[in-house]
Structure formats: C-alpha cells, structure tokens
N, C-alpha and C. Protein backbone atom coordinates (compact mmCIF):
# COMPACT_ATOMS: atom_id res chain seq x y z
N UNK A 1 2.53 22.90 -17.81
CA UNK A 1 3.67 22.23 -17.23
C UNK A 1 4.50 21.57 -18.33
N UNK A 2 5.51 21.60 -18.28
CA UNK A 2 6.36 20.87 -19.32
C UNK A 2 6.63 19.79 -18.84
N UNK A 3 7.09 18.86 -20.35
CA UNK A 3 6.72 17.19 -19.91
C UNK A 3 8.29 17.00 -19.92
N UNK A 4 8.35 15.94 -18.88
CA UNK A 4 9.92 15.19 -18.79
C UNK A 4 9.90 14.12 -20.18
N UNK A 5 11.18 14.32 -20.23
CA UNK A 5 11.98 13.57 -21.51
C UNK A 5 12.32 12.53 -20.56
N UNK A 6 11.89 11.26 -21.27
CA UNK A 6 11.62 10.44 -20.54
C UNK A 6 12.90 9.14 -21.49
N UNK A 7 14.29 8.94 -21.38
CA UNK A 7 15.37 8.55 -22.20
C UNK A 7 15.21 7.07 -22.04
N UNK A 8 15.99 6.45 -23.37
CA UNK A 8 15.80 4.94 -23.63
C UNK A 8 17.45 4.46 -23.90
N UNK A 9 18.00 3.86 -23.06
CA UNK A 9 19.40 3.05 -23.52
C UNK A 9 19.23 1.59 -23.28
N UNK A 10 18.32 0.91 -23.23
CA UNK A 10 18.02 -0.27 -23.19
C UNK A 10 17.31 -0.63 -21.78
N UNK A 11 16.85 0.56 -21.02
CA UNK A 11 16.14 0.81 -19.93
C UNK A 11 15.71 2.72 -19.76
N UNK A 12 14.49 2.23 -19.22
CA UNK A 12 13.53 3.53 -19.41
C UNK A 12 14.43 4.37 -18.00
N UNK A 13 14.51 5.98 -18.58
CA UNK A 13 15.37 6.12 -17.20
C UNK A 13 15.04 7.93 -17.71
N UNK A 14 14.92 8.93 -16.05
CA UNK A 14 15.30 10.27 -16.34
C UNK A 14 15.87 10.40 -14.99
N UNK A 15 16.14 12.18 -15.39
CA UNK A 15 17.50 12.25 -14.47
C UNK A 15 16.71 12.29 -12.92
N UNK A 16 17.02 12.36 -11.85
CA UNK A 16 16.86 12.06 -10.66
C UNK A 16 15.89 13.23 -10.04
N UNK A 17 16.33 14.75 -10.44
CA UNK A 17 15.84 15.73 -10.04
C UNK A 17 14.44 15.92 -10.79
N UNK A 18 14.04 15.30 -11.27
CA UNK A 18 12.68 14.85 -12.36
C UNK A 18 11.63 14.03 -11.32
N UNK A 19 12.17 13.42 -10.57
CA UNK A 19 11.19 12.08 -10.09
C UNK A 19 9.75 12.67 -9.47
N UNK A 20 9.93 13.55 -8.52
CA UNK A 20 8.63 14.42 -8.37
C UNK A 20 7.40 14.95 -9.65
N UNK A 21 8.09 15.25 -10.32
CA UNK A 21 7.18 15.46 -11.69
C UNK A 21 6.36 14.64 -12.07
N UNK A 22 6.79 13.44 -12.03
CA UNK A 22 6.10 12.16 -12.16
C UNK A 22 5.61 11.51 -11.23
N UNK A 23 5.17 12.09 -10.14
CA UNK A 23 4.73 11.47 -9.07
C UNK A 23 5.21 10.34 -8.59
N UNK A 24 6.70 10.56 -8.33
CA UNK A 24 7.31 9.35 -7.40
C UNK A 24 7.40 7.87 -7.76
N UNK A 25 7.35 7.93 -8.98
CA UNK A 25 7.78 6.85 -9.95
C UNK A 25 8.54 6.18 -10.02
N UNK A 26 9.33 4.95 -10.33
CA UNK A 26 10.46 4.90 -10.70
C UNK A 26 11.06 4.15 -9.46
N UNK A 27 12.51 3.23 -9.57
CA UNK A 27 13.48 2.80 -8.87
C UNK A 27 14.81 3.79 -8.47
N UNK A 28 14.83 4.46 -7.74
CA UNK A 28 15.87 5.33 -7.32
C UNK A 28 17.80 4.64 -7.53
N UNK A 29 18.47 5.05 -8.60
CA UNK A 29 19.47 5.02 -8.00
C UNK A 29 20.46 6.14 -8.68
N UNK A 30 21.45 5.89 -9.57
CA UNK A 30 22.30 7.14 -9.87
C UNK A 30 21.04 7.91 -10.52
N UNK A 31 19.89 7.30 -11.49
CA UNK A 31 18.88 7.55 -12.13
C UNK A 31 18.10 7.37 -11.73
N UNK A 32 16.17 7.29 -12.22
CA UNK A 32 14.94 6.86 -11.97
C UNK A 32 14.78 5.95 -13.05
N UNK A 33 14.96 5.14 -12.67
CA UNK A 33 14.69 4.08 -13.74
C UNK A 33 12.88 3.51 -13.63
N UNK A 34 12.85 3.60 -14.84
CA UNK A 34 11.09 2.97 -15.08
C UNK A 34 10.92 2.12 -15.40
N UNK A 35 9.89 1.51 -15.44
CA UNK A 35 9.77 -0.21 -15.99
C UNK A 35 8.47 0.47 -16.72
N UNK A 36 8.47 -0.57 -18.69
CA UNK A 36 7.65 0.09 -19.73
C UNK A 36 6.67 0.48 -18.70
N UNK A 37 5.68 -0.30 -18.09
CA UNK A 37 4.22 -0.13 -17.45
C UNK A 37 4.30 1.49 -16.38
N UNK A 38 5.04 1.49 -16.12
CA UNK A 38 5.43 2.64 -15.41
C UNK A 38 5.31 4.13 -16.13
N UNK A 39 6.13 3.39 -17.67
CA UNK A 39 6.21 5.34 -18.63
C UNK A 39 5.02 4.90 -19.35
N UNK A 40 3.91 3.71 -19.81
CA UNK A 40 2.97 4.06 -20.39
C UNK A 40 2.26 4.77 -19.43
N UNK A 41 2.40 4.87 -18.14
CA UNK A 41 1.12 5.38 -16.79
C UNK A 41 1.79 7.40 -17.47
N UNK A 42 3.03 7.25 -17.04
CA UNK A 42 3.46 8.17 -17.36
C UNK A 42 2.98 9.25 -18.37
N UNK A 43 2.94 8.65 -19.42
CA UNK A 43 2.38 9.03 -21.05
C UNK A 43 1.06 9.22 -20.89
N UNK A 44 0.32 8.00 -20.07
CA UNK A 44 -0.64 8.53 -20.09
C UNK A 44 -1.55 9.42 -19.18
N UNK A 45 -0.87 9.80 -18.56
CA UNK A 45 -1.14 11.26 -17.60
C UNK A 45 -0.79 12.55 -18.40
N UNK A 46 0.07 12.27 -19.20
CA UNK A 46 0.91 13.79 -19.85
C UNK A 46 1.76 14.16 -19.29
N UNK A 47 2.31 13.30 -18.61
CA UNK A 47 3.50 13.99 -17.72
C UNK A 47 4.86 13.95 -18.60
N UNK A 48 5.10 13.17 -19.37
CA UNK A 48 5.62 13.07 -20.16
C UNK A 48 5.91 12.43 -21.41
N UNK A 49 6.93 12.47 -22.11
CA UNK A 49 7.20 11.68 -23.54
C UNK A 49 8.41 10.80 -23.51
N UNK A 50 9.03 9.94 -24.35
CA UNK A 50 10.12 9.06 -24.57
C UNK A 50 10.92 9.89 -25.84
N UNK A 51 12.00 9.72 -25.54
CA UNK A 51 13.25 9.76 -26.59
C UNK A 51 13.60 8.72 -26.95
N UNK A 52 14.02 8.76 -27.97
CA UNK A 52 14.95 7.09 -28.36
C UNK A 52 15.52 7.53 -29.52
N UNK A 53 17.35 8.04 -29.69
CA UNK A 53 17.78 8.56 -30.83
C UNK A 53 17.37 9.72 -31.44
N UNK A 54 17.24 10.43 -30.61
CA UNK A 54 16.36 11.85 -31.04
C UNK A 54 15.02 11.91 -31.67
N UNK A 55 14.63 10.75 -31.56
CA UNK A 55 13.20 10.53 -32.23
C UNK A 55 12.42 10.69 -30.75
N UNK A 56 10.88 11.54 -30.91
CA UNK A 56 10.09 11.48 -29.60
C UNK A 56 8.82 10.68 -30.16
N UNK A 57 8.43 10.05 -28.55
CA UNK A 57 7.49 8.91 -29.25
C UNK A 57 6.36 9.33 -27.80
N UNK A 58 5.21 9.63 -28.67
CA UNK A 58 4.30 10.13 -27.74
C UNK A 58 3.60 8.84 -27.15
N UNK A 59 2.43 8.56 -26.60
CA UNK A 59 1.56 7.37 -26.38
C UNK A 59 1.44 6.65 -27.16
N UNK A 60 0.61 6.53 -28.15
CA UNK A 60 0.48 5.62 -29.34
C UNK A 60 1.95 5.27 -29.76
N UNK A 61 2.97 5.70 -30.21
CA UNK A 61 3.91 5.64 -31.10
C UNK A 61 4.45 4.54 -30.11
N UNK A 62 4.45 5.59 -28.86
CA UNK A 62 5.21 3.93 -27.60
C UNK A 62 3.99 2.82 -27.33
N UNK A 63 3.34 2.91 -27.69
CA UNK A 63 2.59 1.30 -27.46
C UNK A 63 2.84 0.57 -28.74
N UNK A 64 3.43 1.30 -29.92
CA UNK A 64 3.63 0.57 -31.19
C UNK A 64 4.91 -0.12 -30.65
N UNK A 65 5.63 1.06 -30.63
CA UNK A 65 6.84 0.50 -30.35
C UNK A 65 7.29 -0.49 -29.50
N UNK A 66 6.81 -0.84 -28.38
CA UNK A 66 7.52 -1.49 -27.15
C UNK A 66 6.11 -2.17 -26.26
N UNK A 67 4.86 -2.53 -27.55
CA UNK A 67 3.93 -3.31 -27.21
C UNK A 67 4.16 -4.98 -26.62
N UNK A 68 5.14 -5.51 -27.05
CA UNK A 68 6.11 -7.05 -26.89
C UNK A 68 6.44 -6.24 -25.21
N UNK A 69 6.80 -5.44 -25.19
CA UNK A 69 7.57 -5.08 -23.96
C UNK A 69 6.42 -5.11 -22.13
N UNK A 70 5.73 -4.44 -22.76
CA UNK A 70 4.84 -3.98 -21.58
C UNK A 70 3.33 -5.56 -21.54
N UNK A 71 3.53 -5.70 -20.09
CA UNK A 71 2.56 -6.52 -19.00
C UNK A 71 0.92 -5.93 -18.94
N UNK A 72 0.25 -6.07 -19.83
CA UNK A 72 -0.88 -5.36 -19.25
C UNK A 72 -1.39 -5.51 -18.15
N UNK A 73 -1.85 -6.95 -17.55
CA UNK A 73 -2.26 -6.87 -16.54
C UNK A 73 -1.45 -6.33 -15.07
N UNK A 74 -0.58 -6.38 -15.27
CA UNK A 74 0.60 -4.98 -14.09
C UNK A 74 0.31 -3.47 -14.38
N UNK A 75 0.12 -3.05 -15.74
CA UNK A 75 -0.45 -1.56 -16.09
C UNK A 75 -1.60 -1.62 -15.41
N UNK A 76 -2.67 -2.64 -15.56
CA UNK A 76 -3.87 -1.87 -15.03
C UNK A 76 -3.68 -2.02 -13.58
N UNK A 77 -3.28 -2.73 -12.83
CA UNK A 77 -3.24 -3.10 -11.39
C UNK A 77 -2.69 -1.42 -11.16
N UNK A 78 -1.07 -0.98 -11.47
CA UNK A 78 -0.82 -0.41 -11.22
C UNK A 78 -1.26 1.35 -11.31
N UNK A 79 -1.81 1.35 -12.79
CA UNK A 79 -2.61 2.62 -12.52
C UNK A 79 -3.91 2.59 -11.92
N UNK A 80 -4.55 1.44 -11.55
CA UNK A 80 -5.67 1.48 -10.45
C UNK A 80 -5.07 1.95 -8.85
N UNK A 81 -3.85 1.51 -8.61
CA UNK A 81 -3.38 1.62 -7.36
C UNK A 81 -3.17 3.34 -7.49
N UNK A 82 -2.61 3.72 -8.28
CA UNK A 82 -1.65 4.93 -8.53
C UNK A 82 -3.10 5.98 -8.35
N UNK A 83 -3.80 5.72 -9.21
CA UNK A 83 -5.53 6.52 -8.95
C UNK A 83 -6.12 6.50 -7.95
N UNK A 84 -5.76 5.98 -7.12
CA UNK A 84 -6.29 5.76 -5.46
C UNK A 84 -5.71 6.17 -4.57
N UNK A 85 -4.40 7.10 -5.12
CA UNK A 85 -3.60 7.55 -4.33
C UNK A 85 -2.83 6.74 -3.46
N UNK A 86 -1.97 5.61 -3.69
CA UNK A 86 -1.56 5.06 -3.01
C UNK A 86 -0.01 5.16 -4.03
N UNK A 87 1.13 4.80 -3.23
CA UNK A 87 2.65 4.60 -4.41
C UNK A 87 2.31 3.59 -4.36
N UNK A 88 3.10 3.03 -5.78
CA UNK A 88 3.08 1.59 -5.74
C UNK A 88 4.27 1.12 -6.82
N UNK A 89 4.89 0.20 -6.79
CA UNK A 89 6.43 0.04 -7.66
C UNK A 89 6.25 -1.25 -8.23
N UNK A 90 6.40 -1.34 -9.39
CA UNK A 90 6.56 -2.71 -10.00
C UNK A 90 8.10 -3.51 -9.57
N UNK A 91 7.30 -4.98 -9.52
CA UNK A 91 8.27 -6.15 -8.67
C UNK A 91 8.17 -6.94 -9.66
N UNK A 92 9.23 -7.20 -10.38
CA UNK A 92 9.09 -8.54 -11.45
C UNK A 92 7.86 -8.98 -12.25
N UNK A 93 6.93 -9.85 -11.38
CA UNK A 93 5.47 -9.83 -12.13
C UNK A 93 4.60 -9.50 -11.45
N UNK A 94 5.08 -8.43 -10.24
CA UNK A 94 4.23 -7.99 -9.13
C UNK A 94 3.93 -7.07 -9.07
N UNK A 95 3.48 -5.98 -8.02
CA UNK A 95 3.07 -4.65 -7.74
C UNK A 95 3.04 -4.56 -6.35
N UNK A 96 3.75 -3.80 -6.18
CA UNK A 96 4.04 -3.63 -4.37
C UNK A 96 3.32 -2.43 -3.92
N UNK A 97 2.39 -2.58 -3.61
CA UNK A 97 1.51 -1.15 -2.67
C UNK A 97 1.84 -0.73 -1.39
N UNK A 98 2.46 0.48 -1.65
CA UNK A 98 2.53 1.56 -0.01
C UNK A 98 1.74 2.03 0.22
N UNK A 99 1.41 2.54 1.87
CA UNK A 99 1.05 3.21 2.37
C UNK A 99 0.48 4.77 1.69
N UNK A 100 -0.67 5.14 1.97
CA UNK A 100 -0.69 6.31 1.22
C UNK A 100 0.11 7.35 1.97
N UNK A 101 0.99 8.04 1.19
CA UNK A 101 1.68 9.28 1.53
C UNK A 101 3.22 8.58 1.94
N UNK A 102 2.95 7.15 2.16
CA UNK A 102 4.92 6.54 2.65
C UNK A 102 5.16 5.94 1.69
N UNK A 103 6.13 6.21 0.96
CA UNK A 103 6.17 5.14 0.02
C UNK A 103 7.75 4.96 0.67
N UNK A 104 7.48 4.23 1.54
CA UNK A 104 8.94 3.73 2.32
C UNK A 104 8.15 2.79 2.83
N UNK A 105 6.85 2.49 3.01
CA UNK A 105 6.34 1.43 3.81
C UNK A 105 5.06 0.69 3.22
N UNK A 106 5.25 -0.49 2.49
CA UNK A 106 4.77 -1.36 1.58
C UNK A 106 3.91 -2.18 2.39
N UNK A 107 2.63 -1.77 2.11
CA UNK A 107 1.61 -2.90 2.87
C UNK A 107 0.75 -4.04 1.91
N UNK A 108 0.94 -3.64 0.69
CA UNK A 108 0.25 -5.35 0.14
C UNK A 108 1.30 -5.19 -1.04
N UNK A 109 0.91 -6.79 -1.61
CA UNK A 109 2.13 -7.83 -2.18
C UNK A 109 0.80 -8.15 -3.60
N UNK A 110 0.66 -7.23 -4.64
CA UNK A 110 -0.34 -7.52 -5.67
C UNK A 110 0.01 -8.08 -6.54
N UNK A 111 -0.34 -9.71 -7.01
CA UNK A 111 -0.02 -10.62 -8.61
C UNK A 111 -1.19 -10.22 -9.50
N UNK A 112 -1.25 -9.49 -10.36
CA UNK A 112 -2.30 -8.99 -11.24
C UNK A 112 -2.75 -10.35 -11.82
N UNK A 113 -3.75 -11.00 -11.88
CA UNK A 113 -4.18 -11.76 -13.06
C UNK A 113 -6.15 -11.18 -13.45
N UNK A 114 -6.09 -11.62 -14.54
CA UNK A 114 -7.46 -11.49 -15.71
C UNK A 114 -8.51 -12.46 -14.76
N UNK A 115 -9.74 -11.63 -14.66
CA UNK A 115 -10.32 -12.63 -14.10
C UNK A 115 -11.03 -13.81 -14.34
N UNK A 116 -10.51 -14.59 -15.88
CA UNK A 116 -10.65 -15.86 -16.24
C UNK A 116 -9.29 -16.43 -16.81
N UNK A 117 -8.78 -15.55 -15.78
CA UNK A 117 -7.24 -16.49 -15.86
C UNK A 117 -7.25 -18.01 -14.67
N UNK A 118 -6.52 -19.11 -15.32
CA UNK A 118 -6.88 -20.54 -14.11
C UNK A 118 -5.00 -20.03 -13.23
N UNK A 119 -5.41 -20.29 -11.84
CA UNK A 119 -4.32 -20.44 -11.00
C UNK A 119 -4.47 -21.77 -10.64
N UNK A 120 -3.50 -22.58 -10.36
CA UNK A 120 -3.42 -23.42 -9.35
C UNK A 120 -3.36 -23.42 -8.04
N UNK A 121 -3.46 -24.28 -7.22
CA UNK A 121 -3.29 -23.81 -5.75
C UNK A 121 -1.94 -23.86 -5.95
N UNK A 122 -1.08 -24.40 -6.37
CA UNK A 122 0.62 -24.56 -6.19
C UNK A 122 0.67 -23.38 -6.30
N UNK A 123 0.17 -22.48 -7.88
CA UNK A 123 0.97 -21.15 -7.74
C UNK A 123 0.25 -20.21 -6.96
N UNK A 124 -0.93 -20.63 -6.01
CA UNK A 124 -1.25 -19.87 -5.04
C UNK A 124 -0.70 -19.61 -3.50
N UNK A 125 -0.36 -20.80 -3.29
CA UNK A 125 0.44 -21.29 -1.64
C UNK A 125 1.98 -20.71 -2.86
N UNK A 126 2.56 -20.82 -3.67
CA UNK A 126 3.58 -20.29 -3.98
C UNK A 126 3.95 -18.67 -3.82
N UNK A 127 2.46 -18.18 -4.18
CA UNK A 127 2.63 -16.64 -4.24
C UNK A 127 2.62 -16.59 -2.49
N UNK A 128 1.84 -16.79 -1.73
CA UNK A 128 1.77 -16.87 -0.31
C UNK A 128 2.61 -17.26 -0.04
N UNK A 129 3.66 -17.52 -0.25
CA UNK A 129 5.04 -17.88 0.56
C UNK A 129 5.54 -17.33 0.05
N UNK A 130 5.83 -16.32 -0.92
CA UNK A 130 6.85 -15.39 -1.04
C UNK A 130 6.58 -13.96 -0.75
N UNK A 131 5.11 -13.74 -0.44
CA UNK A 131 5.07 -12.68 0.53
C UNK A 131 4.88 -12.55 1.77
C-alpha cells in the first residue's frame, strides 16, 4: 500500500480524498487536518510519512522534530482507543470516543492522566461539568 504524504504549513493536514487510508483520522474540513498525536499514530502504523519543505520525515525523524509538540499522555489514550476499534478525535487536552463503527456518535469524554499524576477534586467536578 502506498503511504499518504502527510503535509506541514504550520498544521498537520492531507488532502480530503486520503482520510480513509488513515482510518478516519483527522478534523474534516476543506482538508483533514491532524493534531501531532494523531500523525505520530499515523507513522506509527505505516500508513504514512510527513513532508515539511520537501524534506520527508519518517517516525523517529518526527519525534525529533516536533517532540515539544506532541501530548504523550493523549497518544497513548488515543492509540489504545484506536486499537480497540473504536474512532476517537482529539479535543484540546481530551479524547472523545465514538461508538464503534459511528464516528458521528461520541459516547465517552477521556482526560488522559499518568497514573501518579495528583488531581484535585476542583479539577475533577471541573472535568465533570464540562462533559
């Protein structure tokens, strides 16, 4: 299978007729726009590679590159979700899980944290009120 060119203009983005390739990835609009955690899942399936100035940057080269950039704990949430067959779309510092097979219909509201990370209850009744 050949891998999508996966383009960089100050947001991760390929052309629209691509999005299937990548298993339904991405924010739909004139483009598929990706968020980093999204094209490292990407990269690391083989589905595809990054451009940036005619330079191609395989896995490693993009975790050098745009390591400041990418959330780990949203990568792993999200390729755990994505391996379970479920869609799932990154939300700011979130992860929104659909339905398996709808990804038109979002049934949990996921805040990734480390499990010796401290929450407060504030930012717990906080996260609970915004989903």
């Amino acid at each position: 299978m050949e891998k999508v060119i996966i383009k960089f203009d100050g947001r991760f983005w390929i052309e629209k007729e691509l999005w299937d390739k990548i298993g339904r990835i991405g924010k739909i609009s004139d483009k598929i726009y990706l968020e980093p955690e999204e094209v490292l899942y990407v990269l690391d399936k083989g589905w595809g590679v990054v451009k940036i100035n005619g330079k191609t940057l395989d896995k490693e080269k993009f975790l050098e590159e745009f390591k400041d950039r990418i959330d780990y704990k949203k990568y792993l949430v999200f390729r755990e979700i994505r391996d379970l067959g479920y869609y799932a779309d990154i939300f700011e510092d979130k992860v929104v899980v659909h339905e398996r097979g709808n990804r038109n219909k979002p049934i949990y509201l996921v805040y990734p944290v480390f499990e010796n990370e401290k929450l407060t209850w504030k930012k717990v009744l906080d996260l609970l009120e915004e989903a």
